[in-house]
PDB file of N, CA and C in Angstrom:
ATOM      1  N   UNK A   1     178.916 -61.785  -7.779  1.00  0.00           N
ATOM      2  CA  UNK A   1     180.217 -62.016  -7.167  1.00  0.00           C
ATOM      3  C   UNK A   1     180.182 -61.532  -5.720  1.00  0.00           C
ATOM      4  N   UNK A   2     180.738 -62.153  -4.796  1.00  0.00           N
ATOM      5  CA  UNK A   2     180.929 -61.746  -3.522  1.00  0.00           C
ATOM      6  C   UNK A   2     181.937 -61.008  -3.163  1.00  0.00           C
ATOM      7  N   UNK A   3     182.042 -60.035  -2.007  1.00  0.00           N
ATOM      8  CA  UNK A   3     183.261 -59.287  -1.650  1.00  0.00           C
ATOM      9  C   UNK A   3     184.270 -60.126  -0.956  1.00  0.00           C
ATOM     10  N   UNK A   4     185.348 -59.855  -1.010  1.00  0.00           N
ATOM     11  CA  UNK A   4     186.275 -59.968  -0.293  1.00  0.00           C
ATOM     12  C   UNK A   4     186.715 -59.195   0.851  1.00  0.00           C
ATOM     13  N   UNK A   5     187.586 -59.892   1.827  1.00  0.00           N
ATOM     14  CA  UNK A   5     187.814 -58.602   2.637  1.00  0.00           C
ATOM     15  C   UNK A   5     189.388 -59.367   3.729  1.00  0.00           C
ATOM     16  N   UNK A   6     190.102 -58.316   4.076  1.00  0.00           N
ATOM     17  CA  UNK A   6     191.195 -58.445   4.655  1.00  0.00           C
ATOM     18  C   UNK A   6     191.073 -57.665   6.151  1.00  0.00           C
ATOM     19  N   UNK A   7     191.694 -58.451   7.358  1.00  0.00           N
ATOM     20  CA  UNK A   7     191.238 -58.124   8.537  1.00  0.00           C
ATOM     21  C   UNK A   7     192.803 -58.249   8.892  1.00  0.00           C
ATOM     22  N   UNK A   8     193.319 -56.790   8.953  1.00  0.00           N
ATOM     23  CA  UNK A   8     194.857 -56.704  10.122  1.00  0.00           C
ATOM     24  C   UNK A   8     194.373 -57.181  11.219  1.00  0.00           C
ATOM     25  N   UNK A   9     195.652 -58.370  12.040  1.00  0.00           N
ATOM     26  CA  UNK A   9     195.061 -58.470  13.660  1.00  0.00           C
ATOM     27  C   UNK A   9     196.306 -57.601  14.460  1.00  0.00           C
ATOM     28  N   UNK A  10     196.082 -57.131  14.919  1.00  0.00           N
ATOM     29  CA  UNK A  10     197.162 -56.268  15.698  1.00  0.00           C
ATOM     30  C   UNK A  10     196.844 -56.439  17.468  1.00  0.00           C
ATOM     31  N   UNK A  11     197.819 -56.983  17.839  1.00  0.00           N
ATOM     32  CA  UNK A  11     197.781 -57.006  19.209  1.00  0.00           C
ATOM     33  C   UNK A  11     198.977 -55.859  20.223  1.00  0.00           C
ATOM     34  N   UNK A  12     198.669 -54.887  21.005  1.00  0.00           N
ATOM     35  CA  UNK A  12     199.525 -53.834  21.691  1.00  0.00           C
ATOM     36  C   UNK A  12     200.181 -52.838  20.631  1.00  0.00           C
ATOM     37  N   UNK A  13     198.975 -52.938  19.825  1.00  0.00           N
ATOM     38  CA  UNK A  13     199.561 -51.806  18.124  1.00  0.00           C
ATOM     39  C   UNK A  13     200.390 -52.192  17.475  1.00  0.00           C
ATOM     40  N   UNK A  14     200.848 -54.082  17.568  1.00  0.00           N
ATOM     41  CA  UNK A  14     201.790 -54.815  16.837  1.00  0.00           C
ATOM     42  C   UNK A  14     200.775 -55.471  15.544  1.00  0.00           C
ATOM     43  N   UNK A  15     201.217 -55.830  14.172  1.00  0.00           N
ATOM     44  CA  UNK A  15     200.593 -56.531  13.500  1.00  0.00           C
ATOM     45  C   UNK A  15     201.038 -57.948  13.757  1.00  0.00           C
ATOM     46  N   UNK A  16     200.137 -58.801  14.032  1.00  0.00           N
ATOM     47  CA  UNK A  16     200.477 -59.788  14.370  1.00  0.00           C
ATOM     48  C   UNK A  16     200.205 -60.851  13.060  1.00  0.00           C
ATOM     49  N   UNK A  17     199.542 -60.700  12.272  1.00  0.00           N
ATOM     50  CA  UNK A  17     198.911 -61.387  10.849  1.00  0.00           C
ATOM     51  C   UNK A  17     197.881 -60.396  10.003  1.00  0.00           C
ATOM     52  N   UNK A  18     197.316 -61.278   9.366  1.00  0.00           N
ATOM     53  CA  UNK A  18     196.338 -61.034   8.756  1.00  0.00           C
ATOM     54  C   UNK A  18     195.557 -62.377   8.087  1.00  0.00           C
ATOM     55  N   UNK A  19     194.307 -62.040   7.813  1.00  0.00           N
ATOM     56  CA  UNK A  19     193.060 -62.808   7.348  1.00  0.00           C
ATOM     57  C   UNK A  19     192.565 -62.725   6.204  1.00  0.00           C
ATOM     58  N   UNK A  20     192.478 -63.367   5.636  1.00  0.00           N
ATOM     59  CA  UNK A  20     191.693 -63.552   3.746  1.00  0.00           C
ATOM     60  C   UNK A  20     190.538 -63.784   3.708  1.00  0.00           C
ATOM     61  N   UNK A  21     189.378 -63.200   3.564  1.00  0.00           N
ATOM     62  CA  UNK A  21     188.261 -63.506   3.529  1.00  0.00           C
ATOM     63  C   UNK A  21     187.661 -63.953   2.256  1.00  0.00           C
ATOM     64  N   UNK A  22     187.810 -64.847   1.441  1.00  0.00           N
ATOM     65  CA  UNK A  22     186.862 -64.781  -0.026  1.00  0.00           C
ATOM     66  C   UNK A  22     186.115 -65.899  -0.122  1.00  0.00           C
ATOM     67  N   UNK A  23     184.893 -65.706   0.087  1.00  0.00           N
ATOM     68  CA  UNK A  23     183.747 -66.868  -0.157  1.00  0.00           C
ATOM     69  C   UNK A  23     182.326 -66.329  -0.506  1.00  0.00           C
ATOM     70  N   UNK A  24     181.555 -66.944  -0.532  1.00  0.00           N
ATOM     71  CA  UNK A  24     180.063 -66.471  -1.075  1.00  0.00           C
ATOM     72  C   UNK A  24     179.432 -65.902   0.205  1.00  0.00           C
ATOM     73  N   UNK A  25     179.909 -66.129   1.540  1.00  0.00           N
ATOM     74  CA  UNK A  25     178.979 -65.715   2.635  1.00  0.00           C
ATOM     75  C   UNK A  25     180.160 -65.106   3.658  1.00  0.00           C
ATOM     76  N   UNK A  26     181.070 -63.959   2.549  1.00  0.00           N
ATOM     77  CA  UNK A  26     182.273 -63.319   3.245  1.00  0.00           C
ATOM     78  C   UNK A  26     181.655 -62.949   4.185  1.00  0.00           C
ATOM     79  N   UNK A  27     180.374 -62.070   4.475  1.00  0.00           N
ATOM     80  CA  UNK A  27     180.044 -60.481   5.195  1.00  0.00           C
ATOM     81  C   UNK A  27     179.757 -61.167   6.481  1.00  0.00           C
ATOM     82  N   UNK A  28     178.875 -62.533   6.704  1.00  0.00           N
ATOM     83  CA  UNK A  28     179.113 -62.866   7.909  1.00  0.00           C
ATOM     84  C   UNK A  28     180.294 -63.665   8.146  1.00  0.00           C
ATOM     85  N   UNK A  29     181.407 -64.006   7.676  1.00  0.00           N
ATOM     86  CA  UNK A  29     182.322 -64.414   7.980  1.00  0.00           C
ATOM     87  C   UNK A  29     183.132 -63.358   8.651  1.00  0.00           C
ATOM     88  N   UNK A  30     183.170 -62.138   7.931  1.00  0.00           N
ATOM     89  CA  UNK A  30     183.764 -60.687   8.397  1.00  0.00           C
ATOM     90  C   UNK A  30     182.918 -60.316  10.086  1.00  0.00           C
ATOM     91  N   UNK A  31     181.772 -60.447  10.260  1.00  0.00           N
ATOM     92  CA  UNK A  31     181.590 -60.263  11.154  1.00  0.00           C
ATOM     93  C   UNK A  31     181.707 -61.337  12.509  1.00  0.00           C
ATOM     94  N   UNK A  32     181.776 -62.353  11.927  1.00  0.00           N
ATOM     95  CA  UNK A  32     181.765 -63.549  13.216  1.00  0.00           C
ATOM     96  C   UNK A  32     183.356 -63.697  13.795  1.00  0.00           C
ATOM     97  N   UNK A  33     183.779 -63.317  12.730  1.00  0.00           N
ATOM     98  CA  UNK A  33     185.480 -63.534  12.683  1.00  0.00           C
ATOM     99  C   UNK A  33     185.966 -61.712  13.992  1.00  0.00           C
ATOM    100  N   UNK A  34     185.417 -60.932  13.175  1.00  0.00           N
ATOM    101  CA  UNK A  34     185.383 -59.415  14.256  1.00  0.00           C
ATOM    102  C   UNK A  34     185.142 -59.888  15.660  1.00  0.00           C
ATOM    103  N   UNK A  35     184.141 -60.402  15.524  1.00  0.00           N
ATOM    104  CA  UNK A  35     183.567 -60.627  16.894  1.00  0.00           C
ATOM    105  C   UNK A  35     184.235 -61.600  17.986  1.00  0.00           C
ATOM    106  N   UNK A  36     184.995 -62.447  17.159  1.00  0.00           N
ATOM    107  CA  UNK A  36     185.694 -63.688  18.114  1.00  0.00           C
ATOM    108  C   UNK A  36     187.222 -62.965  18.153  1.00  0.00           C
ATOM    109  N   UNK A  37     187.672 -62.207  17.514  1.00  0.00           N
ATOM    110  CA  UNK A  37     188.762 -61.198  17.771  1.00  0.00           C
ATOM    111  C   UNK A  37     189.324 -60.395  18.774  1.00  0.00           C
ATOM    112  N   UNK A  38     188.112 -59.425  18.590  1.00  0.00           N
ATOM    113  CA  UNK A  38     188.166 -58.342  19.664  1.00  0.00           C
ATOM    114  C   UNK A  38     187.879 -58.821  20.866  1.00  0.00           C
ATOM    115  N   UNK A  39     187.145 -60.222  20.882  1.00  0.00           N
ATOM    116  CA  UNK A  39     186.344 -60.531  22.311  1.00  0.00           C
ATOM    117  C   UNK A  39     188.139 -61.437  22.869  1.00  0.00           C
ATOM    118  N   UNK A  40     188.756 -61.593  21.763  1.00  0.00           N
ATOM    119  CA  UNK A  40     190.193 -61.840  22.669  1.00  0.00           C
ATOM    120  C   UNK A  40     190.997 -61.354  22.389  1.00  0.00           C
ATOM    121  N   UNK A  41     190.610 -59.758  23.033  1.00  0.00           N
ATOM    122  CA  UNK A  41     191.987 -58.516  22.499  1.00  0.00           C
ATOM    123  C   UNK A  41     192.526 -57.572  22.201  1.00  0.00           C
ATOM    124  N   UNK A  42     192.310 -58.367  20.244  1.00  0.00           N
ATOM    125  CA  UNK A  42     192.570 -58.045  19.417  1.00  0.00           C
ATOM    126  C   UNK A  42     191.836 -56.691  18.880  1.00  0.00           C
ATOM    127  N   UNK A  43     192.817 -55.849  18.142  1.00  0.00           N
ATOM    128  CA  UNK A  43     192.616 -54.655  17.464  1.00  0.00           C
ATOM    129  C   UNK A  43     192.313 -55.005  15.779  1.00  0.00           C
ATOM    130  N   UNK A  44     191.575 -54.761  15.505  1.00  0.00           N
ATOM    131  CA  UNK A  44     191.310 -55.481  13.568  1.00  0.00           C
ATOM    132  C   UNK A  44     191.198 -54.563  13.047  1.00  0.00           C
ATOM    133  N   UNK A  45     192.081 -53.939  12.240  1.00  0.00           N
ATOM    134  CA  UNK A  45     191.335 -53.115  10.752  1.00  0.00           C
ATOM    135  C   UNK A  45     191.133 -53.899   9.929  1.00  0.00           C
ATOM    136  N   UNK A  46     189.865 -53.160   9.115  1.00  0.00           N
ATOM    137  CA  UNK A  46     189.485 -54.074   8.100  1.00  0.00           C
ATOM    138  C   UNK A  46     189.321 -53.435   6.584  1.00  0.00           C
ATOM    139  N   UNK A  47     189.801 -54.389   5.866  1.00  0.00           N
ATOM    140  CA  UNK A  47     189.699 -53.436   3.964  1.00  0.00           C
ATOM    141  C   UNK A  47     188.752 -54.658   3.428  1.00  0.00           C
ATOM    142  N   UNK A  48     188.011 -53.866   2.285  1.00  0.00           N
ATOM    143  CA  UNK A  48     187.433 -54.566   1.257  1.00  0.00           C
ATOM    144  C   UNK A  48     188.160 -54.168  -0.203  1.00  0.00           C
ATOM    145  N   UNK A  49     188.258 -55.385  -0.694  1.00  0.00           N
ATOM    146  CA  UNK A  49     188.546 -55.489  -1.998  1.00  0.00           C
ATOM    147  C   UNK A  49     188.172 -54.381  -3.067  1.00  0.00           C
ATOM    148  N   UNK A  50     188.812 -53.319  -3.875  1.00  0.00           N
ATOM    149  CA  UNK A  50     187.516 -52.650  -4.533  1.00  0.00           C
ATOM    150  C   UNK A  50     188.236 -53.013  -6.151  1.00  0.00           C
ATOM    151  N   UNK A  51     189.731 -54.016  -6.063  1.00  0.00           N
ATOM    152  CA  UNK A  51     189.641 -54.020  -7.838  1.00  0.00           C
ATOM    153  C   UNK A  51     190.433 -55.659  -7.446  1.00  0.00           C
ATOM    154  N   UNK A  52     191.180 -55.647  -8.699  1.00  0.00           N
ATOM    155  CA  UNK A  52     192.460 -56.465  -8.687  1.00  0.00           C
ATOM    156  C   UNK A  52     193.963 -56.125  -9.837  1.00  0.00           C
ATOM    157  N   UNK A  53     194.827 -56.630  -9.138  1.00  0.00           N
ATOM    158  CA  UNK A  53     195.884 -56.303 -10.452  1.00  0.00           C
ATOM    159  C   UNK A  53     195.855 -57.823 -10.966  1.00  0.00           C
ATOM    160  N   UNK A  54     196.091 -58.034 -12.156  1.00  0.00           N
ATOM    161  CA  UNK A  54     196.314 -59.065 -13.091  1.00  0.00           C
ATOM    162  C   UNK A  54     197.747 -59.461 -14.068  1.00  0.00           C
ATOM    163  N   UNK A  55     198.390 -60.242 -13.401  1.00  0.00           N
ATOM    164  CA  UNK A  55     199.309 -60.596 -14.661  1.00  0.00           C
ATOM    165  C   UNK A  55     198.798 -61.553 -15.214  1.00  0.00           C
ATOM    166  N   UNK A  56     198.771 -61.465 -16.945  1.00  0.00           N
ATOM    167  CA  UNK A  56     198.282 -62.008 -17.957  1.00  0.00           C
ATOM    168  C   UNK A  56     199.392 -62.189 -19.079  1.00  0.00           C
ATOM    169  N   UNK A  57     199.278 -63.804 -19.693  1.00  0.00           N
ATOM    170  CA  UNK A  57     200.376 -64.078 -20.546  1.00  0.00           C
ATOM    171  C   UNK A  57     199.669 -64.089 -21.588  1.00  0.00           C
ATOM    172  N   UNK A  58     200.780 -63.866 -22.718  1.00  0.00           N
ATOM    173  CA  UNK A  58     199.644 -64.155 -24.333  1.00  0.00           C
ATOM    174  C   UNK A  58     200.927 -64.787 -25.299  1.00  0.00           C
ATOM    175  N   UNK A  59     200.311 -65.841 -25.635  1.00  0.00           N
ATOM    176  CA  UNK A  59     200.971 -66.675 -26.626  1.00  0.00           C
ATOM    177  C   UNK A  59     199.994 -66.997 -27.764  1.00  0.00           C
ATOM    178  N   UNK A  60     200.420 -67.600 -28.712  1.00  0.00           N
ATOM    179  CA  UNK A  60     199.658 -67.958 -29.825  1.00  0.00           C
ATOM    180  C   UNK A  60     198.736 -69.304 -29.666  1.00  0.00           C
ATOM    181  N   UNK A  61     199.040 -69.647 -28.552  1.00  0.00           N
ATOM    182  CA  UNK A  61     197.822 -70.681 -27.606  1.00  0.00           C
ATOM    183  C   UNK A  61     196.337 -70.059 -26.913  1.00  0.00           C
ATOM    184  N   UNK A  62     196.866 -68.315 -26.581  1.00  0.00           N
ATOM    185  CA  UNK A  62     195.737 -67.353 -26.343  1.00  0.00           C
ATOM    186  C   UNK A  62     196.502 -66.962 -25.092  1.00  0.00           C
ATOM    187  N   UNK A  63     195.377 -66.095 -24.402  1.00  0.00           N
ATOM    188  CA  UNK A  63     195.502 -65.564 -23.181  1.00  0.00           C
ATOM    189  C   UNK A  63     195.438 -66.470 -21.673  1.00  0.00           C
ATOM    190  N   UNK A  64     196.402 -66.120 -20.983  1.00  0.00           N
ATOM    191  CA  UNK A  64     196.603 -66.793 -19.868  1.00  0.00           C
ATOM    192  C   UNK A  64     196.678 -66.219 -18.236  1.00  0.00           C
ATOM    193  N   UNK A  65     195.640 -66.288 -17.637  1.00  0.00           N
ATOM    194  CA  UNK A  65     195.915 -65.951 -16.241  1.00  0.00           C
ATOM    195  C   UNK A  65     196.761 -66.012 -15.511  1.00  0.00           C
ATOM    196  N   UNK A  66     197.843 -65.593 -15.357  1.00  0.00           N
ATOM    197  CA  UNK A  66     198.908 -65.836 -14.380  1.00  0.00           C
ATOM    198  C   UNK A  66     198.939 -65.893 -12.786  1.00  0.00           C
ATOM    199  N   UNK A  67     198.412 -65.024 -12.235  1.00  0.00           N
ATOM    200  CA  UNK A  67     198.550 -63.984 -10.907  1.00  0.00           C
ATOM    201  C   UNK A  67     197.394 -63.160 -11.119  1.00  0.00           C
ATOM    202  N   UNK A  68     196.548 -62.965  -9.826  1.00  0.00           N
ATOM    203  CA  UNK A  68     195.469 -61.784  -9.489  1.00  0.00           C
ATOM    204  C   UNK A  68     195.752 -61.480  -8.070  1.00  0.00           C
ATOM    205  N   UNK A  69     195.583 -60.108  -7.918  1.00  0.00           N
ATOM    206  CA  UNK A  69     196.229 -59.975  -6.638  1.00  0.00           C
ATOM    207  C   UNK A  69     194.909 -58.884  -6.074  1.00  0.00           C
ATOM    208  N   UNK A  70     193.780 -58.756  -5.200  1.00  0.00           N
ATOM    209  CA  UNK A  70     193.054 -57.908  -4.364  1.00  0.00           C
ATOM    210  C   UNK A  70     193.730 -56.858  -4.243  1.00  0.00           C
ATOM    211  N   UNK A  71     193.049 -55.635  -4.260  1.00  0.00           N
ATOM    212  CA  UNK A  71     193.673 -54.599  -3.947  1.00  0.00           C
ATOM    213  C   UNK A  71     192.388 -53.518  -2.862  1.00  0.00           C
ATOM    214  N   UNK A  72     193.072 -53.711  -1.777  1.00  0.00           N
ATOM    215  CA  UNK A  72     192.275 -53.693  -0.656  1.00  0.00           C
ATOM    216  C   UNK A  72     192.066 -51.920  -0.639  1.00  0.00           C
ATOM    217  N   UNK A  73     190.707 -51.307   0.114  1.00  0.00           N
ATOM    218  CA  UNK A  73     190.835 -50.377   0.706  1.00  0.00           C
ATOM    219  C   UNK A  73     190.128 -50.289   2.016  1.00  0.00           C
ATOM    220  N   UNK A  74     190.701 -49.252   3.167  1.00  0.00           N
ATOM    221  CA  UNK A  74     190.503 -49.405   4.273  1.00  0.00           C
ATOM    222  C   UNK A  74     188.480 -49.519   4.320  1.00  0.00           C
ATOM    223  N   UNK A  75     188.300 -49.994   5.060  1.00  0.00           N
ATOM    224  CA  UNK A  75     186.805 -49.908   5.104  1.00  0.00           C
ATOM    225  C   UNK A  75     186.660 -49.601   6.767  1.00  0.00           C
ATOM    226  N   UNK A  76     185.302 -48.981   6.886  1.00  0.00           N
ATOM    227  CA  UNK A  76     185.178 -48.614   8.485  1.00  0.00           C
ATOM    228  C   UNK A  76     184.083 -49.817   9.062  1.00  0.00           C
ATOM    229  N   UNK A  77     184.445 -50.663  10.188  1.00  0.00           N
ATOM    230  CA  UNK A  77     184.149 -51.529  10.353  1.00  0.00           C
ATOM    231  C   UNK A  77     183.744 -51.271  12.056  1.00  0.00           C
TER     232      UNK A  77
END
């Protein structure tokens, strides 16, 4: 499985968005994405994924995925 990772963009110590990283070739995405950022600016913190929360339904059909949600922690980047 590949990591995930979330990049605050903050411009003048404002949050201006944020970024979803989840694919098979996150780590250079995390870095190419850093790099075209800061080179216009931008301030990025960055978290990696380290679990998820899950809502899960259960009926007599079985178990059902509802919702998964990343649950980020700061990472030093």
């Amino acid at each position: 499985m590949h990591a995930q990772y979330r990049i605050d963009i903050l411009k003048d110590g404002a949050l201006w968005g944020a970024l979803h990283i989840d694919h098979p070739q996150s780590e250079a995405a995390l870095h190419e994405m850093l790099a075209v950022l800061r080179g216009q600016g931008y301030t990025c913190r960055v978290m990696q994924a380290s679990g998820e929360r899950r809502l899960l339904e259960s009926t007599p059909a079985g178990v059902s995925l509802l919702f998964r949600e990343p649950i980020f922690q700061a990472r030093a980047d």
